[in-house]
C-alpha atoms as a PDB file:
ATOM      1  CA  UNK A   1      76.190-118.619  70.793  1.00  0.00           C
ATOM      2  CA  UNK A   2      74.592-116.283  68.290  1.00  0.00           C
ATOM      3  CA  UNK A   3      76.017-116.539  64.735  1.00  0.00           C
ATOM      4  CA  UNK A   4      78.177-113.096  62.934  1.00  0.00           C
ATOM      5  CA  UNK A   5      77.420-112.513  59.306  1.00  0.00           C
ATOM      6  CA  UNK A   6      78.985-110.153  57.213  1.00  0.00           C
ATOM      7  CA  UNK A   7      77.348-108.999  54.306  1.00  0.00           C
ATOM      8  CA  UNK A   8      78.488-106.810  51.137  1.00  0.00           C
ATOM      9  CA  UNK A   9      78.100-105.504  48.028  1.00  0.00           C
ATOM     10  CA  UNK A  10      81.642-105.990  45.326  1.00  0.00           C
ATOM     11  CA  UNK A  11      82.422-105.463  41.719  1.00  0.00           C
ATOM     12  CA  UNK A  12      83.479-108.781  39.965  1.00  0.00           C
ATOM     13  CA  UNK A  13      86.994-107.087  40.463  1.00  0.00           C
ATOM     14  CA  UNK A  14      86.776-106.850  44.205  1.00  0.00           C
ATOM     15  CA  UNK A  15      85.978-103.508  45.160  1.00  0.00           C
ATOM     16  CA  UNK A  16      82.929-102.179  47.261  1.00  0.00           C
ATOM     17  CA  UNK A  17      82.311 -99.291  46.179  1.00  0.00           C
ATOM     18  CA  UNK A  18      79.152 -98.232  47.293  1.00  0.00           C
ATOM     19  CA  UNK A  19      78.708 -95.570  44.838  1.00  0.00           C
ATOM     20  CA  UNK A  20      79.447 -97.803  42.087  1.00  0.00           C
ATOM     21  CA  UNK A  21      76.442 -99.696  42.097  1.00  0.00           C
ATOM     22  CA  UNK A  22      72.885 -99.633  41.644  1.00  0.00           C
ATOM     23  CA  UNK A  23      71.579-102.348  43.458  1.00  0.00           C
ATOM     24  CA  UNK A  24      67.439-103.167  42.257  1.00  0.00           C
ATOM     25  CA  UNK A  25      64.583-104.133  43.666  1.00  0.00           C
ATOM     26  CA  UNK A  26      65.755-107.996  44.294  1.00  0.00           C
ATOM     27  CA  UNK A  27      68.676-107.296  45.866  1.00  0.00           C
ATOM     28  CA  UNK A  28      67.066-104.714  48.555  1.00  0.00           C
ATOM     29  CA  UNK A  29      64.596-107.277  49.028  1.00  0.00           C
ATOM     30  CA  UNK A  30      67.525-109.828  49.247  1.00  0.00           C
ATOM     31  CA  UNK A  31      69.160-107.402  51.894  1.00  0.00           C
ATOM     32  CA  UNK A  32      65.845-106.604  53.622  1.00  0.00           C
ATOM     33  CA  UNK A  33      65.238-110.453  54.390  1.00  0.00           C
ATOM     34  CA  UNK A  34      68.413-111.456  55.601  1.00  0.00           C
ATOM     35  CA  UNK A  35      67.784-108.453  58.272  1.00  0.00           C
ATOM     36  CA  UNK A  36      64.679-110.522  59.831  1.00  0.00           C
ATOM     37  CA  UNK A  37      67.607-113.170  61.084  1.00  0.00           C
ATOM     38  CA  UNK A  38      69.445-110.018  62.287  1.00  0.00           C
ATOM     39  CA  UNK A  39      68.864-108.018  65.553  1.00  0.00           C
ATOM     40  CA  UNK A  40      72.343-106.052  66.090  1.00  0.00           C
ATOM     41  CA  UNK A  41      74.764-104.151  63.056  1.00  0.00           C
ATOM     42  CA  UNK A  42      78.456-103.915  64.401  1.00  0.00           C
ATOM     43  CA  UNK A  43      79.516-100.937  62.150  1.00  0.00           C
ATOM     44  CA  UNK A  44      82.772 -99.909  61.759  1.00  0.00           C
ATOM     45  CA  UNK A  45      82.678 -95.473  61.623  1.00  0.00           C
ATOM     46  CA  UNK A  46      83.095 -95.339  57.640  1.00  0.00           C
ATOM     47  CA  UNK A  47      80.110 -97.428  57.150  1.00  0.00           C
ATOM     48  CA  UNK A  48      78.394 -96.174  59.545  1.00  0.00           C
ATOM     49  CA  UNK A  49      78.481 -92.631  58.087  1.00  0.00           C
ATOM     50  CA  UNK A  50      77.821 -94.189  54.781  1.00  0.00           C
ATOM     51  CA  UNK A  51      74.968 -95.551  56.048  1.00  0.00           C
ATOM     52  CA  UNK A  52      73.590 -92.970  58.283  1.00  0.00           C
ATOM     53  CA  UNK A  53      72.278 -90.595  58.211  1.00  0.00           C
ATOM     54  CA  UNK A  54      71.299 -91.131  54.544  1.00  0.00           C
ATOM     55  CA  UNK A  55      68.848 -94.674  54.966  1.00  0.00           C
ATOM     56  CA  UNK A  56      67.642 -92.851  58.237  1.00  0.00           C
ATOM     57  CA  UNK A  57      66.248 -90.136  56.068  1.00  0.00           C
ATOM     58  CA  UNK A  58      64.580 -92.582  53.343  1.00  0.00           C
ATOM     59  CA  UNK A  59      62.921 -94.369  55.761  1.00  0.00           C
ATOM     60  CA  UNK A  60      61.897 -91.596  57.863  1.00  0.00           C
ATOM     61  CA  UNK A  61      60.796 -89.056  54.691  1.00  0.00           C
ATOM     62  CA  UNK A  62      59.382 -92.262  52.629  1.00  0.00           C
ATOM     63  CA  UNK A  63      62.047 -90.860  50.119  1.00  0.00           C
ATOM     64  CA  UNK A  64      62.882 -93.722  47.907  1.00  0.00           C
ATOM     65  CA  UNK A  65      61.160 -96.362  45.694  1.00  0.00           C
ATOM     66  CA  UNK A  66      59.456 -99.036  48.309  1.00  0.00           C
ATOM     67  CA  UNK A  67      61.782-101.581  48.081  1.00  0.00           C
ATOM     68  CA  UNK A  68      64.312 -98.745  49.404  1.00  0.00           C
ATOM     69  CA  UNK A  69      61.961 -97.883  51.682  1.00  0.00           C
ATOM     70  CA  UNK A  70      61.439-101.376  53.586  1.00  0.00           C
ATOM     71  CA  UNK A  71      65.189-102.052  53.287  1.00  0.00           C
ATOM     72  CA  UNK A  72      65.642 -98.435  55.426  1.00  0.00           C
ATOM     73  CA  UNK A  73      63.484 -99.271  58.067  1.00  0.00           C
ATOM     74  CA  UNK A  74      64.032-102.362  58.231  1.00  0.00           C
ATOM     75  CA  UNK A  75      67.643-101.343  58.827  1.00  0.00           C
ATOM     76  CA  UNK A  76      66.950 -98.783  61.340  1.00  0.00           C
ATOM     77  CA  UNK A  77      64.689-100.291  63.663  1.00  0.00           C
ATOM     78  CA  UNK A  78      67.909-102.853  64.521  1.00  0.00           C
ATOM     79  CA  UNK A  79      70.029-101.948  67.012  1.00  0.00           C
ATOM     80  CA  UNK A  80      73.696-100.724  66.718  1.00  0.00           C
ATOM     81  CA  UNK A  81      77.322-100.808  67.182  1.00  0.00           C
ATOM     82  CA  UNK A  82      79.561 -98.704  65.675  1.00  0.00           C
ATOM     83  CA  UNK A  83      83.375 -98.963  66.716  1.00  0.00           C
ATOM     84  CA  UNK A  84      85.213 -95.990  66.578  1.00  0.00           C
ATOM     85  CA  UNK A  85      88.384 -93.191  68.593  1.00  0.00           C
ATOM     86  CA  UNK A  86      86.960 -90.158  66.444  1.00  0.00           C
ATOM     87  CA  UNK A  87      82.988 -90.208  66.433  1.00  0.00           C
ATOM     88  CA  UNK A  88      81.294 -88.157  69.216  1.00  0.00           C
ATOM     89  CA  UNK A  89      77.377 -89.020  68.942  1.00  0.00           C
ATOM     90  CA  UNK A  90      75.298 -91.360  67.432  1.00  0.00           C
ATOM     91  CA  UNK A  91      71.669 -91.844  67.087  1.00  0.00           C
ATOM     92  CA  UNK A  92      69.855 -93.703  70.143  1.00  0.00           C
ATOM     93  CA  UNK A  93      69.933 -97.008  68.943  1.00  0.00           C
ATOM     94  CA  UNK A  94      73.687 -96.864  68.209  1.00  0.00           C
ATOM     95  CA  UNK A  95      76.296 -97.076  70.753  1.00  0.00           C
ATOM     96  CA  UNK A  96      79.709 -96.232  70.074  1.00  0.00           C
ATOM     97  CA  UNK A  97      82.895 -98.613  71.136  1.00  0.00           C
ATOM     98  CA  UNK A  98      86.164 -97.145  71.749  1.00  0.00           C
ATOM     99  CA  UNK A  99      88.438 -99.791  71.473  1.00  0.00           C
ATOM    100  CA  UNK A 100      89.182-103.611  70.846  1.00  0.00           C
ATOM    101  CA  UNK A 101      86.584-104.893  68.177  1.00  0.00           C
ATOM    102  CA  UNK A 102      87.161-108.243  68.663  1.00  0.00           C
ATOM    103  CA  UNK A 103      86.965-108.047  72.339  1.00  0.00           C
ATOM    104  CA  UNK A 104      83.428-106.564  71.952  1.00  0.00           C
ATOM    105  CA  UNK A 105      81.965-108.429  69.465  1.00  0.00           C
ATOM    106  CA  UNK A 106      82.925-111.325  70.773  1.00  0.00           C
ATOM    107  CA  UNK A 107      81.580-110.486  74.051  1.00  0.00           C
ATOM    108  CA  UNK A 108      78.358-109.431  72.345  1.00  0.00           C
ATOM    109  CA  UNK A 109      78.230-113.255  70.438  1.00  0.00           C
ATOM    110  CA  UNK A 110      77.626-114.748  73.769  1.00  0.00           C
ATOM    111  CA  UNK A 111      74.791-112.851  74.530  1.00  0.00           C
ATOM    112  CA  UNK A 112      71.160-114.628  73.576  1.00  0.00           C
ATOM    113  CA  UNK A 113      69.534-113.029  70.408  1.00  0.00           C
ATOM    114  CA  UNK A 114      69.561-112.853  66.663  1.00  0.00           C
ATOM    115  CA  UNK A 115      72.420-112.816  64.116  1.00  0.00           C
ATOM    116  CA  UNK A 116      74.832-109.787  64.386  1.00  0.00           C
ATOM    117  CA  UNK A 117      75.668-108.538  61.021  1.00  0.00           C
ATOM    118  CA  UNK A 118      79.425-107.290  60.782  1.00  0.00           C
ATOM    119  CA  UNK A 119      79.178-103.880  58.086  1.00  0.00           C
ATOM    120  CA  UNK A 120      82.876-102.924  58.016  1.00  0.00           C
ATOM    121  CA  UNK A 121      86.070-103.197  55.902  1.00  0.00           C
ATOM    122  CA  UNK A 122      88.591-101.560  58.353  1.00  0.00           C
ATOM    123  CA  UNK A 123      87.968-104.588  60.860  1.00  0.00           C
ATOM    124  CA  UNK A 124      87.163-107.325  58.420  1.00  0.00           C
ATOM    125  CA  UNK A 125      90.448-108.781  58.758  1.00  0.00           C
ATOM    126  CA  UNK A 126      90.961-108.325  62.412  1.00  0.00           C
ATOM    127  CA  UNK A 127      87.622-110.199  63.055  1.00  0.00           C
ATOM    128  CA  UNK A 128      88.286-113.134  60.765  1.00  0.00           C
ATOM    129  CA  UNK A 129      91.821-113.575  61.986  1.00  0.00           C
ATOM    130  CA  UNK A 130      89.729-113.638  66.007  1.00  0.00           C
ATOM    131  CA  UNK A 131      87.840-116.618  64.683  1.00  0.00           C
ATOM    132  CA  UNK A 132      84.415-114.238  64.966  1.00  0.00           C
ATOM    133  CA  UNK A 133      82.901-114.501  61.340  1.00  0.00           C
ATOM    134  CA  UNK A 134      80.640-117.687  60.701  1.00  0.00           C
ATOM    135  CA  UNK A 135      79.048-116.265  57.590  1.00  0.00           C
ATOM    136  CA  UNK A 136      79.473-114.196  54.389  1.00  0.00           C
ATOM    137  CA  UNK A 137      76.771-112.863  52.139  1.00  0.00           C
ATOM    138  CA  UNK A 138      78.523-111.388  48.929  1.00  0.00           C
ATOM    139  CA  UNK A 139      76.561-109.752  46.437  1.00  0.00           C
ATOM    140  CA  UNK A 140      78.790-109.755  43.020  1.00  0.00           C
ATOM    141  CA  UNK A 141      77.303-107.299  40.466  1.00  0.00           C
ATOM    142  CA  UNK A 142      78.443-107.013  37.244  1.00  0.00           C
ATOM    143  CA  UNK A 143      80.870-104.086  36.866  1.00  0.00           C
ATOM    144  CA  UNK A 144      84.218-103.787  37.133  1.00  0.00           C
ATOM    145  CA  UNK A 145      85.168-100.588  38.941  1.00  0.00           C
ATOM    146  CA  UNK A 146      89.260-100.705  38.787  1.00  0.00           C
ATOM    147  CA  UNK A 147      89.516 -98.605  41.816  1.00  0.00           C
ATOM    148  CA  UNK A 148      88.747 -98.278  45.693  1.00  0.00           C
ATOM    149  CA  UNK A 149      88.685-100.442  48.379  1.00  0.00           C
ATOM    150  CA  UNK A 150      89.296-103.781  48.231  1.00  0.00           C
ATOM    151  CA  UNK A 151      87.632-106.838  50.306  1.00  0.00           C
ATOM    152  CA  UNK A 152      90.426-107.563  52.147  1.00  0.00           C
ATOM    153  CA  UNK A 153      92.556-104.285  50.969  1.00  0.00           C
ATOM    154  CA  UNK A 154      94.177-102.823  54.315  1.00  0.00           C
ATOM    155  CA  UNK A 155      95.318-106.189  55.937  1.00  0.00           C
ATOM    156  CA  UNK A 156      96.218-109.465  55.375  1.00  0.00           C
ATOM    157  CA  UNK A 157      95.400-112.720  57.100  1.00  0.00           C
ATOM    158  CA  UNK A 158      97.915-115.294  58.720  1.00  0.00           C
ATOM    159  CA  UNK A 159      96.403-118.134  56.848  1.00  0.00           C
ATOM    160  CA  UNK A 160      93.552-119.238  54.642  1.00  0.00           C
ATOM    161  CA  UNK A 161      89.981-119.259  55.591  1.00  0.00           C
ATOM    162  CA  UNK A 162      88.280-122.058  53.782  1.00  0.00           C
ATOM    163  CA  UNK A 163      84.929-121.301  53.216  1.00  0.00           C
ATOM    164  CA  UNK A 164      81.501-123.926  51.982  1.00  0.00           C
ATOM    165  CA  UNK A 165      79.243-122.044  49.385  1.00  0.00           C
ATOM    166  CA  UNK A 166      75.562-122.206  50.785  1.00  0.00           C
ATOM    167  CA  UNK A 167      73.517-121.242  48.399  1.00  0.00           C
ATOM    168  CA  UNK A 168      73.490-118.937  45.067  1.00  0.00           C
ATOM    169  CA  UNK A 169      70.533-116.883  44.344  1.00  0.00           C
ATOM    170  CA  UNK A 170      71.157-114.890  40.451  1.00  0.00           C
ATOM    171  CA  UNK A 171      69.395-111.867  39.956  1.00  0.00           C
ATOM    172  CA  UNK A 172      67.474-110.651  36.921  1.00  0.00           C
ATOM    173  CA  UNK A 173      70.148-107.745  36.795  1.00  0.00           C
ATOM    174  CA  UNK A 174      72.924-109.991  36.554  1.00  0.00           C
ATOM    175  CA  UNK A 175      74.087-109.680  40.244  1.00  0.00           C
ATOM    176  CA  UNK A 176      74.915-112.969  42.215  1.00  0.00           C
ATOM    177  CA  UNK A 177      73.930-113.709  45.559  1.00  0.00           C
ATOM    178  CA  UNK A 178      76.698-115.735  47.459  1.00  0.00           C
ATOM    179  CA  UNK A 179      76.394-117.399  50.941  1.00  0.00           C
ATOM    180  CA  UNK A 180      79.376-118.943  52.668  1.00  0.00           C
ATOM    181  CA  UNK A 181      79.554-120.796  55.502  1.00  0.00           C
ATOM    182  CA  UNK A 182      83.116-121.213  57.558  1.00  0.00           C
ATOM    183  CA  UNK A 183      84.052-124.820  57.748  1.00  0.00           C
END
């Protein structure tokens, strides 16, 4: 059974703001390597519009510094999954779900292949609750933001999920790496 990660950037007071931070070169590299472990994104349609078309465009146009530029085509060259009821076309290596998140991803964890990385709020809580995340990668940088969404903001879960640190990795900018493992 292939292994779910979820991966994201938060302010020391919980939000993930994407706007709100400038990750550096270390932690697109850091991003950019846990992608070779990684050969499907299940997207939930915010983050996928965050995403897209904007790293599509740096790695197509070479339009960033070349750390941004590996992380962007190293993220478009994997294939896709973005759930959503209100998006009508994607790019060809993105297929859109219609319904039941856990249903699909689940079915798509018992398929051979790479990790699937989970890139999604909305359905962050839905998919822990299903039993379907085995690992978190949390980037903490060092800003408090006050406002936005939260981790866990729009749901809560029926019961604690106790979670094994992994390994640390610090950053010169002050960011921490975090990687938990579900016990």
């Amino acid at each position: 059974m292939r292994t779910v990660t979820f991966g994201m950037n938060i302010s020391i007071d919980g939000y993930c703001d994407h706007t709100a931070f400038s990750p550096d070169q270390e932690v697109h590299d850091y991003f950019t390597q846990m992608m070779d472990e990684v050969d499907l994104i299940f997207f939930g349609r915010v983050m996928y519009e965050l995403m897209f078309p904007y790293w599509a465009d740096v790695a197509k146009n070479k339009s960033g510094t070349a750390d941004e530029i590996r992380f962007a085509q190293k993220l478009t060259a994997i294939e896709r999954v973005v759930v959503s009821r209100s998006l009508h076309s994607t790019d060809d290596k993105t297929r859109i779900v219609r319904s039941d998140p856990s249903k699909e991803l689940l079915r798509l964890k018992q398929q051979p292949g790479k990790k699937i990385s989970v890139d999604s709020l909305s359905m962050l809580a839905e998919l822990i609750e299903a039993d379907l995340i085995d690992e978190f990668n949390l980037v903490v940088h060092p800003v408090m933001i006050g406002k936005g969404r939260r981790l866990l903001d729009v749901a809560n879960l029926n019961q604690n999920l106790n979670l094994k640190l992994n390994d640390t990795i610090l950053f010169k900018s002050g960011s921490v790496a975090l990687h938990y493992l579900k016990r």
